[in-house]
C-alpha atoms as a PDB file:
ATOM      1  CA  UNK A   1     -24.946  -2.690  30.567  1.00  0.00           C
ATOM      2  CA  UNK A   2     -23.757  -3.979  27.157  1.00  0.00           C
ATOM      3  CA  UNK A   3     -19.925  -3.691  26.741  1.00  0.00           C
ATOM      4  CA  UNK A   4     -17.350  -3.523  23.479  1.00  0.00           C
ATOM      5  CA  UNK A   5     -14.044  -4.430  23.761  1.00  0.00           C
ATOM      6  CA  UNK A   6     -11.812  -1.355  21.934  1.00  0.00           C
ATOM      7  CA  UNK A   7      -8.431  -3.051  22.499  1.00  0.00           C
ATOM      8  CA  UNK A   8      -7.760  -6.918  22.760  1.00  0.00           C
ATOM      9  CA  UNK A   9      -4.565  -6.895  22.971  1.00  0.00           C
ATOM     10  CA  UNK A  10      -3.882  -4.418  25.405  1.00  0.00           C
ATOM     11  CA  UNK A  11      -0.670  -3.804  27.748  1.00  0.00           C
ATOM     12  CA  UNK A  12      -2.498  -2.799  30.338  1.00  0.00           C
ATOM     13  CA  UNK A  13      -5.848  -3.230  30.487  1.00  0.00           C
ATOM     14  CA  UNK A  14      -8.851  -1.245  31.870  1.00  0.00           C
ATOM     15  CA  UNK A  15     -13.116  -0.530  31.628  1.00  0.00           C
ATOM     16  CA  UNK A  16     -13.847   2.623  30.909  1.00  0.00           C
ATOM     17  CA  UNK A  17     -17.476   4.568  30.152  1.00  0.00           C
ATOM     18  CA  UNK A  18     -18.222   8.139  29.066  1.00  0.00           C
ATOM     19  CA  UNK A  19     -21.132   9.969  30.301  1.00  0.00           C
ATOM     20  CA  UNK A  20     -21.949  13.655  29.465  1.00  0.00           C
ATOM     21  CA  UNK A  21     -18.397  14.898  28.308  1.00  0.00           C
ATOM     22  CA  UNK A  22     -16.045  12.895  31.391  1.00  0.00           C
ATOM     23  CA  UNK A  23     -14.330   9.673  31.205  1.00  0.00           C
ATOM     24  CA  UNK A  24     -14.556   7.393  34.249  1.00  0.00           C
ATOM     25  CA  UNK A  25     -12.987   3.493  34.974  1.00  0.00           C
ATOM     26  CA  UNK A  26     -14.524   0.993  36.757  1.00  0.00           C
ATOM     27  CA  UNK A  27     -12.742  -1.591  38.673  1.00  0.00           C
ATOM     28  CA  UNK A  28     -14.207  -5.298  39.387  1.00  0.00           C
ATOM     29  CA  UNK A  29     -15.844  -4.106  42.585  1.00  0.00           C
ATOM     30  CA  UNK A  30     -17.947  -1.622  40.466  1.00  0.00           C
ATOM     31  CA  UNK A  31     -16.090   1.332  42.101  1.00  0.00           C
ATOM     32  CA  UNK A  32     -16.149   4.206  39.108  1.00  0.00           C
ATOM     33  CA  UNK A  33     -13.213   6.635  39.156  1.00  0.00           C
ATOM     34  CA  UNK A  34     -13.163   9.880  37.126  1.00  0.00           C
ATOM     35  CA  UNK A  35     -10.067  10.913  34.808  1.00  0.00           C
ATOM     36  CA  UNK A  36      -8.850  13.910  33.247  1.00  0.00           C
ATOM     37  CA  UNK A  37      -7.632  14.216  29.579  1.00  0.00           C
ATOM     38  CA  UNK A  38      -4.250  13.783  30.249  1.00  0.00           C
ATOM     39  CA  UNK A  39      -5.267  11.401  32.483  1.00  0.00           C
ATOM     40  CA  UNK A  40      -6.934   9.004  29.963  1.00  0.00           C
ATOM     41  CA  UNK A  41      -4.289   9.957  27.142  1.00  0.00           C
ATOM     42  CA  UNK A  42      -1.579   8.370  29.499  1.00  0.00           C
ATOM     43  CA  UNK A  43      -4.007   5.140  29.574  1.00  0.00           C
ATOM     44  CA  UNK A  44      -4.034   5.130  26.349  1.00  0.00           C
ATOM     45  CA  UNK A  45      -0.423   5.321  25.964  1.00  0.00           C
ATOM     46  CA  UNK A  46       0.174   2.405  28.365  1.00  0.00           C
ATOM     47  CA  UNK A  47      -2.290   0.448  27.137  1.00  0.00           C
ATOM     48  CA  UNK A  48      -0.846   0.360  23.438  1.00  0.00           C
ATOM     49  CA  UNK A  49       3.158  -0.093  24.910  1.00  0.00           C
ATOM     50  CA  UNK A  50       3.571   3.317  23.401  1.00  0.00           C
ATOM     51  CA  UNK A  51       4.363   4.242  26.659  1.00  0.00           C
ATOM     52  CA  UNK A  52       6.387   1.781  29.091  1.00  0.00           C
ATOM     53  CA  UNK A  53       5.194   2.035  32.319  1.00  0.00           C
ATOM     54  CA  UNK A  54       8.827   1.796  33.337  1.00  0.00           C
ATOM     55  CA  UNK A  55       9.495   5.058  32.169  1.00  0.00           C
ATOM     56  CA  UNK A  56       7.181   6.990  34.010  1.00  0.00           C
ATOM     57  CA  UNK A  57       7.987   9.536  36.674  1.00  0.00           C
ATOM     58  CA  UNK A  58       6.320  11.349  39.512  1.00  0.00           C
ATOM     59  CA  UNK A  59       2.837  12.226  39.716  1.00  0.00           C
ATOM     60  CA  UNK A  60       1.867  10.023  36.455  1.00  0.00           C
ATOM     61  CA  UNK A  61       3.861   6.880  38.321  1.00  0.00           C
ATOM     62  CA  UNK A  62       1.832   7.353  41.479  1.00  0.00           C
ATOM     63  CA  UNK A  63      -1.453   7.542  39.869  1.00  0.00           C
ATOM     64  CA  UNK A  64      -0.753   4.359  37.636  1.00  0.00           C
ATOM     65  CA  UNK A  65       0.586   2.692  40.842  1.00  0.00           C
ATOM     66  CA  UNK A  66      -2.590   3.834  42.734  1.00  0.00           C
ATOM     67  CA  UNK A  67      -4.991   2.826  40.011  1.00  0.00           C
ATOM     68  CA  UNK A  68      -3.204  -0.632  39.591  1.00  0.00           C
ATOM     69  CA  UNK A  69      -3.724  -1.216  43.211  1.00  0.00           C
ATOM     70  CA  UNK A  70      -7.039  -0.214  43.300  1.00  0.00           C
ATOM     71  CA  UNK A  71      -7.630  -2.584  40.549  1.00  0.00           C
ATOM     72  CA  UNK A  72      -8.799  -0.289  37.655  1.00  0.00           C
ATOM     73  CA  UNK A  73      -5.241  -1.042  35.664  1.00  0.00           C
ATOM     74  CA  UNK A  74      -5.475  -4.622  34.566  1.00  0.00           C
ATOM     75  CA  UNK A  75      -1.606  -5.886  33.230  1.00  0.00           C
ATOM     76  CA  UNK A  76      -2.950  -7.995  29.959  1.00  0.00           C
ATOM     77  CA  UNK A  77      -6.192  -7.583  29.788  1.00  0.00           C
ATOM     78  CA  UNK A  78      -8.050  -5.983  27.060  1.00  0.00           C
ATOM     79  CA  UNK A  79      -9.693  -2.343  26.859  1.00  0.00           C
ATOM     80  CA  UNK A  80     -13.020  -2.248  27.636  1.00  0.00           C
ATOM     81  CA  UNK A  81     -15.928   0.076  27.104  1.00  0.00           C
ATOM     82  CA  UNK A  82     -19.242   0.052  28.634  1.00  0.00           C
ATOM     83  CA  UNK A  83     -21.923   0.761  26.339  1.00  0.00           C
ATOM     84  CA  UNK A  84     -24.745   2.932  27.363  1.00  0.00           C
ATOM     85  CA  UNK A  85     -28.269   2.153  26.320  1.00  0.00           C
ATOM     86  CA  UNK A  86     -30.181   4.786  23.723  1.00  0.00           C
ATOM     87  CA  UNK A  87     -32.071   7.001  25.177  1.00  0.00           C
ATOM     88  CA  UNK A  88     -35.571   7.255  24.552  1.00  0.00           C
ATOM     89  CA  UNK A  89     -38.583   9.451  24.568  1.00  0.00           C
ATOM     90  CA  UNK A  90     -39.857  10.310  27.970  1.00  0.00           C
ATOM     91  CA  UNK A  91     -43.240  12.569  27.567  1.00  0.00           C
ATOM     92  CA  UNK A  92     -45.074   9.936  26.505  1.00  0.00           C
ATOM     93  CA  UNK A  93     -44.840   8.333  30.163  1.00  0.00           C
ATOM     94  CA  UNK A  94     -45.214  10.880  31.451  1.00  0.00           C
ATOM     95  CA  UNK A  95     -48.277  11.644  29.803  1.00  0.00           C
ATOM     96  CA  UNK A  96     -49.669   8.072  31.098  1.00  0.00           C
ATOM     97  CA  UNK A  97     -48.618   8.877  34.180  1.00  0.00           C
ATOM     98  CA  UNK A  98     -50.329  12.078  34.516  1.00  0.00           C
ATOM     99  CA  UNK A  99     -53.933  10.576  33.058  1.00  0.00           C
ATOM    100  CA  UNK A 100     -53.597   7.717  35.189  1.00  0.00           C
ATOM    101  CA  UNK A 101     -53.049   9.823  38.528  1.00  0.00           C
ATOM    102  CA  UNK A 102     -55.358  12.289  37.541  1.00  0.00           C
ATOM    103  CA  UNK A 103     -57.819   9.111  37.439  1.00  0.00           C
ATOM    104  CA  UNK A 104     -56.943   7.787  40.555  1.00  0.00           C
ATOM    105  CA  UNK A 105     -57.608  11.357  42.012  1.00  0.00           C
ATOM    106  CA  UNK A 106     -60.745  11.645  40.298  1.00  0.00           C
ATOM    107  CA  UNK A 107     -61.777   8.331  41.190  1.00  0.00           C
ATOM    108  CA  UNK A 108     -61.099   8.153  45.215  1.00  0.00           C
ATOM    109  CA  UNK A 109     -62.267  12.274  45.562  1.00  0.00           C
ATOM    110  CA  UNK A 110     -65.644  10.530  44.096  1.00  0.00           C
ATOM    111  CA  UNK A 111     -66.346   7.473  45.996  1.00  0.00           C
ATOM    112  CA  UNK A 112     -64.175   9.200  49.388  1.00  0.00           C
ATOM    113  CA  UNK A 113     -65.615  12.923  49.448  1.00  0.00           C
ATOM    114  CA  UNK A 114     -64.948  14.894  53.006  1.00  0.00           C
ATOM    115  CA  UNK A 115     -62.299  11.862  53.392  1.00  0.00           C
ATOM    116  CA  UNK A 116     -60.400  14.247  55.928  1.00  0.00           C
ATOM    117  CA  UNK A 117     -62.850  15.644  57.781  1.00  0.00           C
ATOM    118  CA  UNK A 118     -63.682  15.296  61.677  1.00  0.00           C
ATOM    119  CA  UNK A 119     -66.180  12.898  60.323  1.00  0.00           C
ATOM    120  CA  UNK A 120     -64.654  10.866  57.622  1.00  0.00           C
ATOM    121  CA  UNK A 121     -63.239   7.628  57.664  1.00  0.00           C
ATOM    122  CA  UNK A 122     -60.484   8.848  60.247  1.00  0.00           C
ATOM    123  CA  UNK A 123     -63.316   9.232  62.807  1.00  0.00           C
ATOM    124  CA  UNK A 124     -65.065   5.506  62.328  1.00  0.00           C
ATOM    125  CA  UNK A 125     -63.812   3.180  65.847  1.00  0.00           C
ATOM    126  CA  UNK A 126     -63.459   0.416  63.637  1.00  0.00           C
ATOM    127  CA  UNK A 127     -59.792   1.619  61.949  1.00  0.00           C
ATOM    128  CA  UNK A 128     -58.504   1.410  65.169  1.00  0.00           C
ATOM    129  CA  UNK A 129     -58.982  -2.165  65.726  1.00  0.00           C
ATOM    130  CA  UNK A 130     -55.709  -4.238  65.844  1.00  0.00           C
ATOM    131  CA  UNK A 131     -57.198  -6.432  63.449  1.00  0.00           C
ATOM    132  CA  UNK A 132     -57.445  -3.034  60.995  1.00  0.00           C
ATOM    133  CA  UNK A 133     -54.310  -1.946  61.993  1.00  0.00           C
ATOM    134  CA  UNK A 134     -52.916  -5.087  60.466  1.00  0.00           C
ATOM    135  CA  UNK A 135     -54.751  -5.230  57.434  1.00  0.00           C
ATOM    136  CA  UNK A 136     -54.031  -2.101  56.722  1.00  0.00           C
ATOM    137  CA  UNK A 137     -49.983  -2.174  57.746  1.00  0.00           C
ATOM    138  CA  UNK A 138     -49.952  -5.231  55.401  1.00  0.00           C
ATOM    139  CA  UNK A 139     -51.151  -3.104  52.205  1.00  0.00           C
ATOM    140  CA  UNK A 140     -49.313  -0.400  52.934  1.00  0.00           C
ATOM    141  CA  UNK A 141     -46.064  -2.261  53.159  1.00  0.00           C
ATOM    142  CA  UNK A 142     -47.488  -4.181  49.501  1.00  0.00           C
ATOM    143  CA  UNK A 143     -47.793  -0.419  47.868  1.00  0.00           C
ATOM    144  CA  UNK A 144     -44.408   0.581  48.964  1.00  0.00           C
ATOM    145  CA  UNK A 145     -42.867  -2.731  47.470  1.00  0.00           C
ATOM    146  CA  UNK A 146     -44.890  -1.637  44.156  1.00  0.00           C
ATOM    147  CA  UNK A 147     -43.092   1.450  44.098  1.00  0.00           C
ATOM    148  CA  UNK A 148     -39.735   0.143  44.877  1.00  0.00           C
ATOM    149  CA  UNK A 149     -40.656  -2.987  42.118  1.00  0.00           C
ATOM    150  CA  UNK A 150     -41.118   0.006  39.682  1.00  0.00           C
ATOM    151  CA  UNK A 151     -37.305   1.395  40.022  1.00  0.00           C
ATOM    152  CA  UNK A 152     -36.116  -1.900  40.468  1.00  0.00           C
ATOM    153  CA  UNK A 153     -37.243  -3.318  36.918  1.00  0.00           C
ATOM    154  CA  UNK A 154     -37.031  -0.162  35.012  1.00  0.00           C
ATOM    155  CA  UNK A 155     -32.854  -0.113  36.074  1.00  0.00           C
ATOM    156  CA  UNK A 156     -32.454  -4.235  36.269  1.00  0.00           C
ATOM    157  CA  UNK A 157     -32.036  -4.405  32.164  1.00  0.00           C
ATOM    158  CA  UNK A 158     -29.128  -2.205  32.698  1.00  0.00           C
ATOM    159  CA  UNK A 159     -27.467  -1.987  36.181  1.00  0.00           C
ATOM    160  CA  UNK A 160     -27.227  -4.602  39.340  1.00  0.00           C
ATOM    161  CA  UNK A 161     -29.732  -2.840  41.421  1.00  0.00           C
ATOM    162  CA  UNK A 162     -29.661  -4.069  44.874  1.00  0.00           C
ATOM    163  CA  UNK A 163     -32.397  -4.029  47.374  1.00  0.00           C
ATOM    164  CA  UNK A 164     -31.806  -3.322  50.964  1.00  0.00           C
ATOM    165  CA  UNK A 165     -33.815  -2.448  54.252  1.00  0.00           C
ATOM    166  CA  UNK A 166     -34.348   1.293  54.520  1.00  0.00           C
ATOM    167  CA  UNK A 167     -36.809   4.108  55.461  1.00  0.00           C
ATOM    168  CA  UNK A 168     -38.791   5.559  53.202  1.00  0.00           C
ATOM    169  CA  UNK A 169     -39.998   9.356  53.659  1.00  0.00           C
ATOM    170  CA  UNK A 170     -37.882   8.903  57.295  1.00  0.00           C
ATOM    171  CA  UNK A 171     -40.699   6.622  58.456  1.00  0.00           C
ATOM    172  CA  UNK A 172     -41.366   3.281  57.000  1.00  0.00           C
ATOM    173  CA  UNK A 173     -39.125   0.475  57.472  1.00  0.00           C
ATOM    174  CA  UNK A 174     -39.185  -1.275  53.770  1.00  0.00           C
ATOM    175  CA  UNK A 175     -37.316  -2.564  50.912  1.00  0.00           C
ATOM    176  CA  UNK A 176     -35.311   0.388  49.415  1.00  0.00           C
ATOM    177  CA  UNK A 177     -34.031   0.006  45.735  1.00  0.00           C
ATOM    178  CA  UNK A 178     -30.549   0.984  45.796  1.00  0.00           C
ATOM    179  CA  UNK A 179     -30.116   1.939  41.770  1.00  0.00           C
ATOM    180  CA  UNK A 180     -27.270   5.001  42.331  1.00  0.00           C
ATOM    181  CA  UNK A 181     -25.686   3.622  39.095  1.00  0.00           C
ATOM    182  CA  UNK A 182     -27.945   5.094  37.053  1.00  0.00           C
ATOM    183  CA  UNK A 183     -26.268   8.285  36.995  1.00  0.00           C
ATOM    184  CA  UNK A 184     -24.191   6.820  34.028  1.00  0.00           C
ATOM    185  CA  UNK A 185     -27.079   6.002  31.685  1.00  0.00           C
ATOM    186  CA  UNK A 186     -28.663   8.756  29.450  1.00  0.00           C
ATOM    187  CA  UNK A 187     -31.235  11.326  31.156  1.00  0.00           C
ATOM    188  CA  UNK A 188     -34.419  10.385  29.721  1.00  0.00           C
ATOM    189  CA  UNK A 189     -33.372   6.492  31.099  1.00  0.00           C
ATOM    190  CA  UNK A 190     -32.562   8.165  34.839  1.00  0.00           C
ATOM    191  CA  UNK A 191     -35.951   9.984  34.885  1.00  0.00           C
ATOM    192  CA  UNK A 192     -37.551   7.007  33.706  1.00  0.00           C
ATOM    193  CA  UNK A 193     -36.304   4.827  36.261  1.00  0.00           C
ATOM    194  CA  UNK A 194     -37.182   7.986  39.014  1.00  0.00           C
ATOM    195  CA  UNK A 195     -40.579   8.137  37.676  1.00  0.00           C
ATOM    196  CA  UNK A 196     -41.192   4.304  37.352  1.00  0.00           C
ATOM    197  CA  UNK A 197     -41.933   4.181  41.149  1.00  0.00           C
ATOM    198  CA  UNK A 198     -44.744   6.228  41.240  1.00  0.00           C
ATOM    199  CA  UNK A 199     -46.092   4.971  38.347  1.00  0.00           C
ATOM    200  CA  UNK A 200     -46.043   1.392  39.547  1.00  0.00           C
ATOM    201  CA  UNK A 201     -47.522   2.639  42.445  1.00  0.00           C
ATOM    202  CA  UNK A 202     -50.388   4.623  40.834  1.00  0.00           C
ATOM    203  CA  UNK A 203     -51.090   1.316  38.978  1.00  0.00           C
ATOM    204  CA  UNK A 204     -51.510  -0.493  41.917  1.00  0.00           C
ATOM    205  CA  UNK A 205     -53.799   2.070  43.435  1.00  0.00           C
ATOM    206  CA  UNK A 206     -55.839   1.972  40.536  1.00  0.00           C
ATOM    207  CA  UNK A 207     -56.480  -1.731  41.069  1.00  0.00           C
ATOM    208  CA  UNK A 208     -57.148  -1.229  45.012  1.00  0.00           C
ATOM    209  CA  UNK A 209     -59.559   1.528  43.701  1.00  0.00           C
ATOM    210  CA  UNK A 210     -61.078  -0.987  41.292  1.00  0.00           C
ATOM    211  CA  UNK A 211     -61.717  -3.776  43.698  1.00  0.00           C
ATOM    212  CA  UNK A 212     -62.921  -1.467  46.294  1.00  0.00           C
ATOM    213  CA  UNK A 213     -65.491   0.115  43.826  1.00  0.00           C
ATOM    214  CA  UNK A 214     -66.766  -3.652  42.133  1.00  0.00           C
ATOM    215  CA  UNK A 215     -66.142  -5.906  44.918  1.00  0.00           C
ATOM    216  CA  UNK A 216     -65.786  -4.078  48.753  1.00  0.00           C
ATOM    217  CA  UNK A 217     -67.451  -1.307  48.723  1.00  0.00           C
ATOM    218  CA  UNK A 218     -67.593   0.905  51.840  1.00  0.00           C
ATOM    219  CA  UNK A 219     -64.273  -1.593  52.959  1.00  0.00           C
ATOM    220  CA  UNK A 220     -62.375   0.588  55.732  1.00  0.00           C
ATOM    221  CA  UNK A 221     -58.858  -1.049  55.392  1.00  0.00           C
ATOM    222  CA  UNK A 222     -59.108  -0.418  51.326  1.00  0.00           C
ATOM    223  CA  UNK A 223     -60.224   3.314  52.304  1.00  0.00           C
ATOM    224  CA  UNK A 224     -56.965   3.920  54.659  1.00  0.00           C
ATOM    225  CA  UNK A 225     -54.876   2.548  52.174  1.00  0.00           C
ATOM    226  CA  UNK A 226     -55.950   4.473  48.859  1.00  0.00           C
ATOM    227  CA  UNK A 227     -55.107   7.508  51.024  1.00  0.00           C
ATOM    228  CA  UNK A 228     -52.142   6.554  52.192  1.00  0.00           C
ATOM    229  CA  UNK A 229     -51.049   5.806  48.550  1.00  0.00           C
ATOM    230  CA  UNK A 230     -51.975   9.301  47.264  1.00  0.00           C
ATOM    231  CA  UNK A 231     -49.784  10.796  50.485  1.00  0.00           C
ATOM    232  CA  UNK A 232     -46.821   9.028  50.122  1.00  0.00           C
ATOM    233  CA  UNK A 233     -47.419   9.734  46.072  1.00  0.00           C
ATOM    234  CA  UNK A 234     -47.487  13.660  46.382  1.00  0.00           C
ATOM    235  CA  UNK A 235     -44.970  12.977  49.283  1.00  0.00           C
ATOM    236  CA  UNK A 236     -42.485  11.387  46.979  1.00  0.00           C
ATOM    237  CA  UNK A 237     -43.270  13.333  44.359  1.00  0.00           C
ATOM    238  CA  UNK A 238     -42.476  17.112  46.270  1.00  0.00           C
ATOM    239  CA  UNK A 239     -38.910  18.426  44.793  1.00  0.00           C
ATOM    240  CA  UNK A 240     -38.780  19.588  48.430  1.00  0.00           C
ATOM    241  CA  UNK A 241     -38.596  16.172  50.030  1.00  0.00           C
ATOM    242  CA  UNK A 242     -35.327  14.016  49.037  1.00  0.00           C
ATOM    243  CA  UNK A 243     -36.871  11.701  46.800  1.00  0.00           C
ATOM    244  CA  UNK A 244     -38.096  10.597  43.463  1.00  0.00           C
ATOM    245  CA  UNK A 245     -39.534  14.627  42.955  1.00  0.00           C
ATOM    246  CA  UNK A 246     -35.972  15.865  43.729  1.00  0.00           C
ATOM    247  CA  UNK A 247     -34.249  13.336  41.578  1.00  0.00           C
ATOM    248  CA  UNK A 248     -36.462  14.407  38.813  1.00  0.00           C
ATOM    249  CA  UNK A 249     -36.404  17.686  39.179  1.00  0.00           C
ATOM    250  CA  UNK A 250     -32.260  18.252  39.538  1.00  0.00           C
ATOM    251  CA  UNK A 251     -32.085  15.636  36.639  1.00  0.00           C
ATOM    252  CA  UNK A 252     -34.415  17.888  34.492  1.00  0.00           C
ATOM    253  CA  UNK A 253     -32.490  20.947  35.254  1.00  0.00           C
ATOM    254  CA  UNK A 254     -29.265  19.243  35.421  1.00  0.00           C
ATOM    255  CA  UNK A 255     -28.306  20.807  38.907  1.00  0.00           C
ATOM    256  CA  UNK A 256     -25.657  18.813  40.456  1.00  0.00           C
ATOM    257  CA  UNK A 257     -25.556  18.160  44.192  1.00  0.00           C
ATOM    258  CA  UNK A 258     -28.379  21.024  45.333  1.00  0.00           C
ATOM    259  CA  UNK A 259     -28.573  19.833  48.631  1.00  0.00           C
ATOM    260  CA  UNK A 260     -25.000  19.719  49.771  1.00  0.00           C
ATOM    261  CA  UNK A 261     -24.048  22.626  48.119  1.00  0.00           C
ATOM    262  CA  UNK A 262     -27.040  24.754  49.826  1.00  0.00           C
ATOM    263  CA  UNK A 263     -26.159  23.275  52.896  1.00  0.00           C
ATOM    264  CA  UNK A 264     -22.582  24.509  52.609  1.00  0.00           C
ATOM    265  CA  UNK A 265     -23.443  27.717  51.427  1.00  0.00           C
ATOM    266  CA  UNK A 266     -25.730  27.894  54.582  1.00  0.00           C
ATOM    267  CA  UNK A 267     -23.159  26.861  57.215  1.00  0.00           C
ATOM    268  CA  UNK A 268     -20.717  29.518  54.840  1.00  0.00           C
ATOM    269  CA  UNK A 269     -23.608  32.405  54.718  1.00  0.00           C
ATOM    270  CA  UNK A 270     -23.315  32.513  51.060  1.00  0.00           C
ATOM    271  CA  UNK A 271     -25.993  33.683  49.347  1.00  0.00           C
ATOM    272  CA  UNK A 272     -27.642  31.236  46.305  1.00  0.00           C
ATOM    273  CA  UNK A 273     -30.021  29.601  44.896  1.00  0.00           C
ATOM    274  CA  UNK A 274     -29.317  26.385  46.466  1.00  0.00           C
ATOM    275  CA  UNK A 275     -29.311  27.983  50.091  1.00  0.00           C
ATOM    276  CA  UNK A 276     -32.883  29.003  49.161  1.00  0.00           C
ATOM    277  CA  UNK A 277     -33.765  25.972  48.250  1.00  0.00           C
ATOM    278  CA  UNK A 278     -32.385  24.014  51.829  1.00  0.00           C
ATOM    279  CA  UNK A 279     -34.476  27.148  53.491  1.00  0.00           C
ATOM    280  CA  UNK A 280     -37.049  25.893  51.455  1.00  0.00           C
ATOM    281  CA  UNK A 281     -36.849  22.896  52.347  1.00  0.00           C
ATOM    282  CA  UNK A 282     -36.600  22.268  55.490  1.00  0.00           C
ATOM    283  CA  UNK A 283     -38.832  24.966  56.103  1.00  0.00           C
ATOM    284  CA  UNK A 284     -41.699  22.866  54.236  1.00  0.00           C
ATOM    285  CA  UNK A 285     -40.610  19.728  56.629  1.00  0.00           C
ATOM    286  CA  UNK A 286     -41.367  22.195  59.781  1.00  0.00           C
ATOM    287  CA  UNK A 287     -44.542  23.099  58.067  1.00  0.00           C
ATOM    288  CA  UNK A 288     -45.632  19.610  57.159  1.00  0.00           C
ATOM    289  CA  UNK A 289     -45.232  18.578  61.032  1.00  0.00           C
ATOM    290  CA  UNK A 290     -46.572  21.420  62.622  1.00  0.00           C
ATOM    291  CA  UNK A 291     -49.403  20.868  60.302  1.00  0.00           C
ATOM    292  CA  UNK A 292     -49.959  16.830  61.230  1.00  0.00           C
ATOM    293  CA  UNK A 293     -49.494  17.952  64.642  1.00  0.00           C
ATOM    294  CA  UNK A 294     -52.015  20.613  64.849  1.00  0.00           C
ATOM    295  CA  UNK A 295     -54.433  18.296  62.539  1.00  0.00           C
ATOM    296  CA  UNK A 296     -54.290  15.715  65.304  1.00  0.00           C
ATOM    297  CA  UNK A 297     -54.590  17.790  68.208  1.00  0.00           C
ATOM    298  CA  UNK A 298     -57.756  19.157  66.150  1.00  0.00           C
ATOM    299  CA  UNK A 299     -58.825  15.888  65.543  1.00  0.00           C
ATOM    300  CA  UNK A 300     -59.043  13.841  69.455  1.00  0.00           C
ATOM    301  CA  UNK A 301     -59.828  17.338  70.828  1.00  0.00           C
ATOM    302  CA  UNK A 302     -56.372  17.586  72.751  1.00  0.00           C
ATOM    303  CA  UNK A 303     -57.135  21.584  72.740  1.00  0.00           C
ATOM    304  CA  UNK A 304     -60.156  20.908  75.314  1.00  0.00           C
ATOM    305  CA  UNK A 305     -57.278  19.785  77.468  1.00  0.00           C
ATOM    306  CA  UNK A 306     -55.410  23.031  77.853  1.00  0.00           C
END
């Protein structure tokens, strides 16, 4: 992120950035602290020698002790702001992404019909050879690093996004994007970089679909892993699950903490719309794995068993 230096002969010294009304400092660690008014008109005051920082008293003292400390008071060092980017017009990517997932739909429904049935490609002896299994592990992983690659160059121009082992959807070991700094740029830019996984990844499924359709035809491993893709897409992209369709949608209605604060008013019996929506769900996580379960009973005939 671009910064402009307000004050270069400062006192004291800090980095500050405004986002959406509030005032926060960052120290050299990248830790962000939020300040009140007062709080930043007592900055302000200290950083011009207005104010001596000898002369303060009580609570002001401790918190310029505190934030000195902490590192976020700098003793002759200039005033810094950090600049956000401009925002920028969102619908038409979404648009794109829309088309192109609609196409990707189209295109596998066409050349994959009955895909889940008992006998579909599920049912074929050959996807569970280990040699399969591999192949099919290997693209897999590749489309979850496309999706990750897609948040990690759409924040990269702008914040230090770092990439670290995680699960993703609870299940798949991978690289994880860590871009939680993104809260300070404009909206449009935070639901661009939410969206840019899934639309790297519908890219990329677009290609497998191409090379399946003009080059493998009938290839089992390039079956499994178009539908694997479109799961974890429509997985990701469920405001129920925590992930790139709950980031969206509490960015797009500007909902702050949903989940915590259900959960609280849960554990509280409080009545709300967040509640409702932790009900929600978790209820749709029960449903999803009763579902799979019942599916795969249904599927090796574990019913004839009972």
């Amino acid at each position: 992120m671009e910064t402009e230096t307000e004050r270069p002969d400062a006192v004291v010294g800090f980095t500050r950035i405004e986002v959406e009304g509030e005032t926060y400092i960052r120290n050299p660690n990248g830790d962000l602290r939020r300040l009140s008014d007062r709080a930043v008109a007592l900055l302000e005051k200290l950083a011009t020698g207005e104010l001596p920082e000898d002369d303060l008293e009580g609570t002001p003292k401790e918190l310029v002790g505190q934030l000195r400390e902490e590192g976020y008071l700098r003793p002759d060092e200039p005033v810094v702001r950090l600049v956000p980017p401009d925002d920028i017009r969102l619908w038409p990517r979404v648009v794109a992404f829309v088309v192109l997932f609609g196409l990707s739909l189209f295109g596998i429904w066409t050349v994959l019909p009955g895909v889940f049935s008992t006998d579909g490609i599920f049912s074929d002896p050959a996807l569970y050879a280990p040699e399969t299994i591999g192949l099919v592990a290997v693209l897999v992983a590749l489309t979850v690093a496309n999706h990750e690659l897609g948040h990690y160059l759409a924040s990269k121009p702008f914040l230090d996004p770092s990439l670290r082992l995680g699960f993703v959807n609870g299940v798949l070991l991978t690289v994880v994007t860590d871009a939680t700094g993104a809260w300070m740029l404009p909206r449009n830019r935070r639901r661009w970089i939410t969206l840019a996984g899934p639309f790297v990844e519908v890219v990329w499924l677009l290609v497998v679909l191409a090379i399946y359709v003009l080059l493998l035809p009938g290839n089992l491993v390039l079956e499994v892993t178009m539908v694997a893709s479109v799961s974890q897409l429509l997985f990701s992209l469920n405001p129920l699950i925590h992930g790139d369709g709950y980031l969206l949608m509490i960015d797009t209605f500007d909902v702050v903490d949903l989940r915590t604060r259900g959960t609280a008013d849960l554990r509280e019996r409080n009545a709300s719309l967040a509640a409702g929506y932790v009900v929600l769900s978790y209820g749709f996580g029960v449903f999803v794995l009763l579902s799979t379960l019942l599916y795969a009973a249904d599927f090796f005939d574990l019913f004839a068993y009972f």
